[in-house]
Structures are given as structure tokens and as C-alpha cells.
C-alpha atoms as a PDB file:
ATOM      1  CA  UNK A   1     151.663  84.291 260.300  1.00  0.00           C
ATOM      2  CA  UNK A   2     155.205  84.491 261.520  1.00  0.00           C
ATOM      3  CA  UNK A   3     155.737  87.786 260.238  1.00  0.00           C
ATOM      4  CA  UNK A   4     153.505  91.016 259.140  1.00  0.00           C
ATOM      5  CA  UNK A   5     152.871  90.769 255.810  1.00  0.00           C
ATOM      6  CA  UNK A   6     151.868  93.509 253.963  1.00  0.00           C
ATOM      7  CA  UNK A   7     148.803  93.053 251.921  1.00  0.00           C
ATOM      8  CA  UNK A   8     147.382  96.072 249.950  1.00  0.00           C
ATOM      9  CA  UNK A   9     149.741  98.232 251.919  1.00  0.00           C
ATOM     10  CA  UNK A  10     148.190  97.309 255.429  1.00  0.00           C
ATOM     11  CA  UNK A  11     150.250  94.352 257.533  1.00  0.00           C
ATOM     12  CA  UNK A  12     148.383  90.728 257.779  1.00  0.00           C
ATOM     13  CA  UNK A  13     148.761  88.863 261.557  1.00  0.00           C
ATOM     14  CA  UNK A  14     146.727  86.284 260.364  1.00  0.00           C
ATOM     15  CA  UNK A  15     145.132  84.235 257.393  1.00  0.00           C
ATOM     16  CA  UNK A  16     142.850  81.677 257.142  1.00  0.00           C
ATOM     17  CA  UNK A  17     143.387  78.750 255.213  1.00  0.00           C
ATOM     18  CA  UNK A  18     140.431  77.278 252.948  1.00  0.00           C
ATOM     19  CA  UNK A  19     140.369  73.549 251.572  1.00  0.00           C
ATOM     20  CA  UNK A  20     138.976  75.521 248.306  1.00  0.00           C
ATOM     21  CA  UNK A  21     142.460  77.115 247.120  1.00  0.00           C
ATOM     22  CA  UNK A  22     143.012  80.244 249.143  1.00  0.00           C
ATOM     23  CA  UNK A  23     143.994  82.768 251.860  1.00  0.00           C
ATOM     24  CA  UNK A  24     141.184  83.801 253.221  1.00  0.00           C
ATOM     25  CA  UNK A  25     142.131  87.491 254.192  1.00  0.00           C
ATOM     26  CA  UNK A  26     138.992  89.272 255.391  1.00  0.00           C
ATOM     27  CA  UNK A  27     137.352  86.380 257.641  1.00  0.00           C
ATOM     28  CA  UNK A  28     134.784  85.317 255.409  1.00  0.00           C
ATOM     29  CA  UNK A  29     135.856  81.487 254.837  1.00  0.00           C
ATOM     30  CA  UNK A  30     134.696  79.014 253.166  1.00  0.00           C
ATOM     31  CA  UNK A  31     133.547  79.678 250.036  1.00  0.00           C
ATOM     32  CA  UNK A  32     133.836  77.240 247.934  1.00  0.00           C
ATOM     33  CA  UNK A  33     132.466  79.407 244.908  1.00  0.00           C
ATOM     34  CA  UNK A  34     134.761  81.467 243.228  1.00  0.00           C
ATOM     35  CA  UNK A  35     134.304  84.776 242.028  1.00  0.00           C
ATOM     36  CA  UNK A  36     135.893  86.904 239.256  1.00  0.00           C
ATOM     37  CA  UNK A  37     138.943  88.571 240.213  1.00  0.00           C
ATOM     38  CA  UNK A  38     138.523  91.812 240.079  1.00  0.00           C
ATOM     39  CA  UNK A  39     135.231  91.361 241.611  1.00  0.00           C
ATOM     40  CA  UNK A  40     132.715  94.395 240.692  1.00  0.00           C
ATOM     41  CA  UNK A  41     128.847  92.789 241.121  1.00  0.00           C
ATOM     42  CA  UNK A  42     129.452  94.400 245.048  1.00  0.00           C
ATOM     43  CA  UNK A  43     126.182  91.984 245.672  1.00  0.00           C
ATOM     44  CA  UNK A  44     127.914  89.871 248.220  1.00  0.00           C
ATOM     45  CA  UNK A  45     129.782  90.468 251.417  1.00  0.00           C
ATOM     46  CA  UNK A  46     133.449  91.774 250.582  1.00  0.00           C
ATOM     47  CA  UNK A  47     136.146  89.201 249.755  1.00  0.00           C
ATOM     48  CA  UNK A  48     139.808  89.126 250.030  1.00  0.00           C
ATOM     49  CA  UNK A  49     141.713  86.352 248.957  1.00  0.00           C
ATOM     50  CA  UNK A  50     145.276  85.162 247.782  1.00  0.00           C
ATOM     51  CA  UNK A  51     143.772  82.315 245.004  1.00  0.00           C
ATOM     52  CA  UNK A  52     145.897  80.099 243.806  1.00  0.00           C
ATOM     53  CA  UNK A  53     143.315  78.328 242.450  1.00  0.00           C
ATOM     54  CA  UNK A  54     140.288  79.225 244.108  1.00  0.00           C
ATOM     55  CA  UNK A  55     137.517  76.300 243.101  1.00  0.00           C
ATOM     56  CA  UNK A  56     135.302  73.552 244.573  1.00  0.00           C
ATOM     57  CA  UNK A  57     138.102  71.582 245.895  1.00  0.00           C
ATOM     58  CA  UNK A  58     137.635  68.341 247.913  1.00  0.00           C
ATOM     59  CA  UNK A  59     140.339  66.435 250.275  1.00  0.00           C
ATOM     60  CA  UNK A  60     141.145  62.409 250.491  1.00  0.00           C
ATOM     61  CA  UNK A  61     142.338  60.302 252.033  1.00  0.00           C
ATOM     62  CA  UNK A  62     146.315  61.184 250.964  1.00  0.00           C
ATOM     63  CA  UNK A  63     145.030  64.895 250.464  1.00  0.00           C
ATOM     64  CA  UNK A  64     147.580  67.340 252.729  1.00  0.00           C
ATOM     65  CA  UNK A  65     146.990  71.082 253.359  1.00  0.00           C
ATOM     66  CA  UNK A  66     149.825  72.430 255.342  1.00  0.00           C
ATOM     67  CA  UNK A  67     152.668  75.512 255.263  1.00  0.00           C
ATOM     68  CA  UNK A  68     156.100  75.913 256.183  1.00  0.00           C
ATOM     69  CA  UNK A  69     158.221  78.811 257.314  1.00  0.00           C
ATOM     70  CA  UNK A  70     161.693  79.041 255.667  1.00  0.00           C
ATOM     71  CA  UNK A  71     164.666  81.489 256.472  1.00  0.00           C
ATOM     72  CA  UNK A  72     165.231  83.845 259.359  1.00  0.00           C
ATOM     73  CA  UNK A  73     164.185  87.502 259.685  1.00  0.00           C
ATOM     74  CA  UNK A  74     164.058  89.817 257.936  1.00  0.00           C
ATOM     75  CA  UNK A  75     164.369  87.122 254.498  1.00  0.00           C
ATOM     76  CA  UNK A  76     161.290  85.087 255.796  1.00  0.00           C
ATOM     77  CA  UNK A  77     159.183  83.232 253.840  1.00  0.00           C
ATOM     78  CA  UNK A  78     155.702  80.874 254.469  1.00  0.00           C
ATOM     79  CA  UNK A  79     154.326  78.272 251.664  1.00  0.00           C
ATOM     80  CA  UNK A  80     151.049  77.066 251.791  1.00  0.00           C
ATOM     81  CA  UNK A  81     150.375  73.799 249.782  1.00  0.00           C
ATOM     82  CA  UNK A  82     147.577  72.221 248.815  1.00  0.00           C
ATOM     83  CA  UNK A  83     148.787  68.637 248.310  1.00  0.00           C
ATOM     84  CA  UNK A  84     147.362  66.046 245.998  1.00  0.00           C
ATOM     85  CA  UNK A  85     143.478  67.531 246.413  1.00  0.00           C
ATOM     86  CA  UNK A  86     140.633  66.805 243.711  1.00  0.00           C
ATOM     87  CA  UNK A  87     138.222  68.696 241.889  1.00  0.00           C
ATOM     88  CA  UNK A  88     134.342  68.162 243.165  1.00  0.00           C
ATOM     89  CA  UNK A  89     132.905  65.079 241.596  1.00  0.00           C
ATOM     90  CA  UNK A  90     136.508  63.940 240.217  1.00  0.00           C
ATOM     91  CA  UNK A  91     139.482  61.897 241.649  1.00  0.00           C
ATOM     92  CA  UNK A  92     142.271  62.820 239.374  1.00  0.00           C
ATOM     93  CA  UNK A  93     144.956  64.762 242.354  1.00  0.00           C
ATOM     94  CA  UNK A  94     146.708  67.721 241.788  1.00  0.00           C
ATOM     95  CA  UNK A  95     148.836  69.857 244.105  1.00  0.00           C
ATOM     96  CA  UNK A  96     149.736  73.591 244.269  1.00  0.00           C
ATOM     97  CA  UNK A  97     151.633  76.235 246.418  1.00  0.00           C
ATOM     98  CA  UNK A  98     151.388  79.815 247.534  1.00  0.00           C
ATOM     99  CA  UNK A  99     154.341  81.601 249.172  1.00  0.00           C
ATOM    100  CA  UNK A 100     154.077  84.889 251.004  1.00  0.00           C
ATOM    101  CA  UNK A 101     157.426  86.969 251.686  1.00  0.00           C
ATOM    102  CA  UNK A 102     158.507  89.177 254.488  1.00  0.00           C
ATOM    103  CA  UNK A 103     160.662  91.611 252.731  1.00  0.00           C
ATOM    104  CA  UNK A 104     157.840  92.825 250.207  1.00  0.00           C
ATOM    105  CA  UNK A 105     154.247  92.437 249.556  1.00  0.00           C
ATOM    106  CA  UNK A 106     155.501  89.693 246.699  1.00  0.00           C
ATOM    107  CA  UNK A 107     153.436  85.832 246.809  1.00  0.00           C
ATOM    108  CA  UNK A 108     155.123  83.175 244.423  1.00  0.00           C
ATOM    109  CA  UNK A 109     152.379  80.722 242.954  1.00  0.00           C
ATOM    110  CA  UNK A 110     153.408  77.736 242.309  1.00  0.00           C
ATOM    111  CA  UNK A 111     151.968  74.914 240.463  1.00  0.00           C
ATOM    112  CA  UNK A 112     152.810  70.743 240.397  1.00  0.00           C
ATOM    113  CA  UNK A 113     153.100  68.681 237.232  1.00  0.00           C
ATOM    114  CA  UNK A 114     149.770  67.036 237.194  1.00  0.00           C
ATOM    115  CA  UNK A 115     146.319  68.975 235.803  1.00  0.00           C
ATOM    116  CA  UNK A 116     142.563  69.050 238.114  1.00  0.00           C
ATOM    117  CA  UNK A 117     140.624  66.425 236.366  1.00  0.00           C
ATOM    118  CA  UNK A 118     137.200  67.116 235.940  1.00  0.00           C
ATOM    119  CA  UNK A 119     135.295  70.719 234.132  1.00  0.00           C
ATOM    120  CA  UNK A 120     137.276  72.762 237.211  1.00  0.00           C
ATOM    121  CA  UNK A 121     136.382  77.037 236.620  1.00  0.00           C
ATOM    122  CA  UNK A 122     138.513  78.323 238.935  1.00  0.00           C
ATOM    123  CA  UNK A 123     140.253  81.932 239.841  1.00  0.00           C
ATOM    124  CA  UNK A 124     143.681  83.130 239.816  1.00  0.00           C
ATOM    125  CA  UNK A 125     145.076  85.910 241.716  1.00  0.00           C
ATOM    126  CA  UNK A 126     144.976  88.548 243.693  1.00  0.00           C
ATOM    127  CA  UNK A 127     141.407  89.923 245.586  1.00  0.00           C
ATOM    128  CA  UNK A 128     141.176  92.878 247.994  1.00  0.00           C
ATOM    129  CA  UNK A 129     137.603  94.105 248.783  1.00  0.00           C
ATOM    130  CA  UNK A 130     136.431  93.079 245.805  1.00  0.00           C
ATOM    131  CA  UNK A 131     137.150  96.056 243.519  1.00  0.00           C
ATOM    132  CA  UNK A 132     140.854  95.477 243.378  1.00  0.00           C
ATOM    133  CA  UNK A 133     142.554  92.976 242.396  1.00  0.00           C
ATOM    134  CA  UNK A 134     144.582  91.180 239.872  1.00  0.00           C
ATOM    135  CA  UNK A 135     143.703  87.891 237.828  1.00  0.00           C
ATOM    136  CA  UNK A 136     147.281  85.889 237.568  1.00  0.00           C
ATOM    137  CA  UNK A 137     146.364  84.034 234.423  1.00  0.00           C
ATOM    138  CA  UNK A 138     143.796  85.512 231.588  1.00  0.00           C
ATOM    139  CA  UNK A 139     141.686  82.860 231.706  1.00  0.00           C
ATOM    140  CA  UNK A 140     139.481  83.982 235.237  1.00  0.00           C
ATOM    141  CA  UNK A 141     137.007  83.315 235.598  1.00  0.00           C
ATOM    142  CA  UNK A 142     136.948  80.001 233.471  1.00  0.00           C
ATOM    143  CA  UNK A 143     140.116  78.682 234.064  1.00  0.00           C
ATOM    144  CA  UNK A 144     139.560  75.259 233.553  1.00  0.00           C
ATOM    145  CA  UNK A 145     142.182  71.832 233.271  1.00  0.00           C
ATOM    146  CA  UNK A 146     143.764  72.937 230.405  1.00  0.00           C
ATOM    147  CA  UNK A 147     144.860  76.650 231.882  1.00  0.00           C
ATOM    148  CA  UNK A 148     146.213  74.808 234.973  1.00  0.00           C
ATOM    149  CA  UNK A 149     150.107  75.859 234.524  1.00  0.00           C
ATOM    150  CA  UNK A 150     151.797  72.753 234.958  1.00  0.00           C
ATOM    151  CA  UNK A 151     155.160  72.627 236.711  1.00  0.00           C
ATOM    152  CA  UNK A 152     154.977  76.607 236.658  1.00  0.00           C
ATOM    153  CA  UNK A 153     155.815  79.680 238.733  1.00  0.00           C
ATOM    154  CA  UNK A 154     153.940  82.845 238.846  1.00  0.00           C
ATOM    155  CA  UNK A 155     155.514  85.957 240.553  1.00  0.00           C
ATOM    156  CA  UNK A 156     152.219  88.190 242.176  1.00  0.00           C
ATOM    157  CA  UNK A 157     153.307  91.782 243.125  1.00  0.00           C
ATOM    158  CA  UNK A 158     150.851  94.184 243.738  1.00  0.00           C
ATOM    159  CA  UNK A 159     150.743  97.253 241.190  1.00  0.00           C
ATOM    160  CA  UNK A 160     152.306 100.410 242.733  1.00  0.00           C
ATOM    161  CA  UNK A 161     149.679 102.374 244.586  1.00  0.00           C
ATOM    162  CA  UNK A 162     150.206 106.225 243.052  1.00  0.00           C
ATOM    163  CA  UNK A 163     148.279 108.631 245.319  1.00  0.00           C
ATOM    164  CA  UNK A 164     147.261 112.126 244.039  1.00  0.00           C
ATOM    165  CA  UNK A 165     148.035 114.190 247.225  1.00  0.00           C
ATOM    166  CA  UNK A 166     148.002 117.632 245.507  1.00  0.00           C
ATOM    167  CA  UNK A 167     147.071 119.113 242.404  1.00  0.00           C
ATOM    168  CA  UNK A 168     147.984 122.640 241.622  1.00  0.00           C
ATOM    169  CA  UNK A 169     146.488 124.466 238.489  1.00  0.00           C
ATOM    170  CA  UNK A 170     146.933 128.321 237.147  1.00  0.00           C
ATOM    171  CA  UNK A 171     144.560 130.609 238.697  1.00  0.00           C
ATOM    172  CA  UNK A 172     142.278 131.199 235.502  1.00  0.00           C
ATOM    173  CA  UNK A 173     141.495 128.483 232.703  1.00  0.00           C
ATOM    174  CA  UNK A 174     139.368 129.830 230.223  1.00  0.00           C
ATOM    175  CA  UNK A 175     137.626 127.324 227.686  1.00  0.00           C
ATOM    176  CA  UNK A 176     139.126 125.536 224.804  1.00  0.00           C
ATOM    177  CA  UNK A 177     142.558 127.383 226.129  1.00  0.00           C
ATOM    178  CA  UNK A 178     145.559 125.299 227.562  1.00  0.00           C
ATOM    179  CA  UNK A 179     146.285 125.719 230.835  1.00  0.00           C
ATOM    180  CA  UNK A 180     149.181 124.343 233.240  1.00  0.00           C
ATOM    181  CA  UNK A 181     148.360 121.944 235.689  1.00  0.00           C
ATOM    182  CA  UNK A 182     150.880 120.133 238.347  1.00  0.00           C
ATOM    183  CA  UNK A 183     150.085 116.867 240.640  1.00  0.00           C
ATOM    184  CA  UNK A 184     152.075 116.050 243.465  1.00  0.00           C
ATOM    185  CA  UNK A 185     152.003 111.993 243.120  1.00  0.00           C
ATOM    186  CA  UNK A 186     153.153 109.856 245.609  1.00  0.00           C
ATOM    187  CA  UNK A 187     153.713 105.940 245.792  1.00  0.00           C
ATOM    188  CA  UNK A 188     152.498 104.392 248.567  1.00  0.00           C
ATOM    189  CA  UNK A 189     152.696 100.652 247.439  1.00  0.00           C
ATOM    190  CA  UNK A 190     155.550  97.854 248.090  1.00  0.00           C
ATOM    191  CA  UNK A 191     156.163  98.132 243.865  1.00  0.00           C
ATOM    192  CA  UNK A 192     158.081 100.632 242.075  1.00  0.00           C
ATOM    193  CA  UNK A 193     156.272 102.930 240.024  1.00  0.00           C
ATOM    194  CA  UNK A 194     157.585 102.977 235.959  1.00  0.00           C
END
């Protein structure tokens, strides 16, 4: 990458690229099946993934899967694009984007005008580890031709990450009484806590 981006609070040098419809972020690659995002089976090795639309995707001929870096520091930017790929077992060609920012943890997925032919299930969204994660359209895991958002944008920000540092209760709490309790809570994520 041509800047850190921050992913799940820690910064990314590096991603991998798949020919299935995502950043590969923990060096697993290639997977061609996708997996429910949040993940929470735990029965496979870890994933983490930025899915645009994570599926069994094939290349041809006039296929093109390629980035660009736009702006300078600190406004950055890098697309990814999968260009005019296929579903497996189909021919109808659809393209899509994914664009990762410097100044925030924020990814832009973007989508062209035509639909993945074929019975496509694919994911959407956001994977880290497995066990967190956000799905950027309802449909996951089945999101098939139909939920493919056509000429569409979707903003991905990562929830703000509250952490509990301290919690401070009165000395004695007797059953079935009230008692006063205080956390100290902290936000440790790119988002802003509401």
C-alpha cells in the first residue's frame, strides 16, 4: 500500500489482492469460498477480508484486476477494481471497486451498472478474525444477482471501538438494593462514538 492504513485500529503495509472479490488482509489467499460475515463457526483458519463481493469469481480474456493511487498525502486514496469478471460457470461481466483512505479507517464500495449472471452467493463487507465484522448489505450470506447494487456506493466505517478501562462501584452492594456504579470508557476506534 502507499500509505498505512488502519484496519481494526492496527496500520496495514500490505494487502493481497484475490481474483475472488477481496483484500486479503491476514495472508490466507485464495479462497474462493465465501464465508458469512461476521464469521462465528471458528472451524477454519482466521480470515480477514475487505469483500466487495467475495464469490467464485473467474477472469477472461477482457477481465482487468488492477488499483490506482489518487491524491497526495495526507488525502490519499487507493481503488481496487475488479473489471468486467464473471461468475463461475457464467459469462455475463460485471465490474466493481473498493477504495481504501488514508485519513481514516473509511473503504468506499463501489458497484458498476451491470448484475453477475449466474446463481452468484456472495459476501459483503467487512471481516477481521472472523468474529468481527460487518455485512455491507443484509443479504450475506446469499447475496445473489438481484442484491448486486447496481451503479451504487456504499460508505464502510468501522463501528467505534469503546474500551472499558475502569469500572468503579460503591464498596458494599447488598442484594435486590441499587447500587452506584461508574465506567471509565474510552474510544479507541477511527469512528466517533454516539
Amino acid at each position: 500500500l502507499p500509505f498505512p492504513f488502519r484496519f481494526y485500529g492496527e496500520p496495514l503495509a500490505t494487502v493481497m489482492v484475490s481474483m475472488h472479490g477481496y483484500l486479503d488482509i491476514a495472508g490466507i489467499g485464495g479462497d474462493w469460498y465465501n464465508l458469512p460475515i461476521p464469521y462465528e463457526d471458528g472451524s477454519i483458519d482466521a480470515h480477514s477480508v475487505i469483500a466487495p463481493w467475495w464469490d467464485q469469481l473467474d477472469v477472461t480474456a477482457t477481465s482487468k484486476i488492477h488499483y490506482q493511487v489518487f491524491g497526495v498525502a495526507p488525502e490519499r486514496s487507493i481503488t481496487f477494481e475488479w473489471r468486467d469478471v464473471v461468475t463461475y460457470k457464467d459469462t455475463a461481466a460485471f465490474s466493481f471497486q473498493v477504495t481504501l483512505y488514508e485519513r481514516n479507517e473509511q473503504m468506499t464500495f463501489a458497484y458498476g451498472p451491470d448484475r453477475p449472471g449466474g446463481n452468484p452467493s456472495s459476501s459483503i463487507g467487512v471481516l477481521h478474525l472472523d468474529t468481527e465484522g460487518a455485512p455491507a448489505l443484509r443479504c450475506n450470506l446469499v447475496c445473489m444477482s438481484g442484491s448486486f447494487p447496481s451503479g451504487e456506493a456504499i460508505d464502510v466505517v468501522p463501528s467505534a471501538d469503546l474500551v472499558v478501562s475502569r469500572i468503579e462501584t460503591d464498596a458494599l452492594a447488598y442484594g435486590a438494593l441499587p447500587f452506584r456504579m461508574r465506567a471509565l470508557v474510552s474510544n479507541k476506534g477511527a469512528s466517533p462514538a454516539s
